[in-house]
Protein backbone atom coordinates (compact mmCIF):
# COMPACT_ATOMS: atom_id res chain seq x y z
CA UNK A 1 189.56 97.50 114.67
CA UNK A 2 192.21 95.00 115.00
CA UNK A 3 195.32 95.27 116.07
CA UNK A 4 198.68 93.16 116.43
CA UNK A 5 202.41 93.47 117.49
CA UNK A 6 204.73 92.35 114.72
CA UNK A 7 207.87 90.95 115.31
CA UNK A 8 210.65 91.48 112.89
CA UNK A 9 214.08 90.19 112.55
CA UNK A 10 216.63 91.79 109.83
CA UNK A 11 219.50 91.39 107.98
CA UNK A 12 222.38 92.17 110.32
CA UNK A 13 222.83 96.08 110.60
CA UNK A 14 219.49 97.15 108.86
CA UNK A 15 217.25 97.09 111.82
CA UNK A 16 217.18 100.82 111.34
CA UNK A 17 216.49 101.19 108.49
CA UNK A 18 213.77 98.71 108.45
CA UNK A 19 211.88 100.32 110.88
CA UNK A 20 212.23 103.62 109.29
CA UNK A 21 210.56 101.97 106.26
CA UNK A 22 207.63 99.99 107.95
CA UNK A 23 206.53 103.71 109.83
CA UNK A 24 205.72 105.18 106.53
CA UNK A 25 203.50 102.02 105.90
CA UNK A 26 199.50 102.92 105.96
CA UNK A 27 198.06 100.93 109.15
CA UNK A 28 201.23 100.99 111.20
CA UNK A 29 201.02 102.80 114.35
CA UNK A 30 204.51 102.19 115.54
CA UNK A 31 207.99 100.95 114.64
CA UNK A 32 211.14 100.54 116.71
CA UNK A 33 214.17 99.04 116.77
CA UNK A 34 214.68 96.68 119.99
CA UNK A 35 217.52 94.39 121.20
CA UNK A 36 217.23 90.69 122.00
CA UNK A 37 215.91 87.97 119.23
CA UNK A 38 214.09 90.52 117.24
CA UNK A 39 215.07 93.66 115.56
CA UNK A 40 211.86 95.75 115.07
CA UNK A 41 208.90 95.30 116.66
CA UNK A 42 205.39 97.33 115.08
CA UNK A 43 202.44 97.72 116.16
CA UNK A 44 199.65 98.00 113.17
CA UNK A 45 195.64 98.20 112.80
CA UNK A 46 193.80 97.37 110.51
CA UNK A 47 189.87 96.75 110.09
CA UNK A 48 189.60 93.41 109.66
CA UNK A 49 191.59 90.22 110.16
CA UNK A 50 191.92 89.84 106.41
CA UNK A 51 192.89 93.41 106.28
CA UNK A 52 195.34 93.00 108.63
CA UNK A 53 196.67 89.99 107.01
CA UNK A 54 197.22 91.87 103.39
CA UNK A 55 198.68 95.11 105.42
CA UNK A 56 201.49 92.58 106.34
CA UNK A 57 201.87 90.17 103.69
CA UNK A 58 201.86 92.90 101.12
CA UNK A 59 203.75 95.25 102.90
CA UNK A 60 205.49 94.91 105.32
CA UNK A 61 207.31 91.82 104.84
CA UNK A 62 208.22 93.36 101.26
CA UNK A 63 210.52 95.78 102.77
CA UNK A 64 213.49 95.11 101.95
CA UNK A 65 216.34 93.64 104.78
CA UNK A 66 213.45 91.88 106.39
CA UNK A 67 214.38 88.03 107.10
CA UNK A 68 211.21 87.18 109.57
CA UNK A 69 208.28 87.85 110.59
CA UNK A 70 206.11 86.87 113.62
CA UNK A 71 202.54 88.29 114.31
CA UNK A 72 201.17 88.36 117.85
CA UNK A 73 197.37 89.91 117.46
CA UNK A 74 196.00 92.33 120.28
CA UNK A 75 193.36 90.55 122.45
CA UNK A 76 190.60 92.26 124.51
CA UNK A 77 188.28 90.85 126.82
């Protein structure tokens, strides 16, 4: 399983509403709005790399409101 934080900034005064609509995304664990650079911040899984790759390209940067993306992968040692 792999798993990564993704970093999210919005349009001004969606934040919200953006994270409401990543949750319902298959593969996302978590979604809440924070303050500071970012405006959402998700954690997701997926099985693979590549799956976790399509899980964001595919989905959730196509939610509408979204202006950036920046995906920090889970390490374990």
């Amino acid at each position: 399983m792999v798993q990564a934080y993704i970093l999210v900034q919005t349009d001004i005064g969606r934040a919200s509403e953006v994270a409401r609509a990543i949750m319902l995304i298959d593969g996302v664990t978590a979604s809440d709005d924070v303050t500071g650079p970012y405006d959402v911040i998700v954690r997701a899984e997926a099985g693979s790399v590549d799956d976790l790759g399509k899980l964001i390209l595919a989905k959730v940067q196509a939610v509408a409101g979204i202006t950036r993306t920046l995906t920090c992968p889970v390490v374990t040692f």
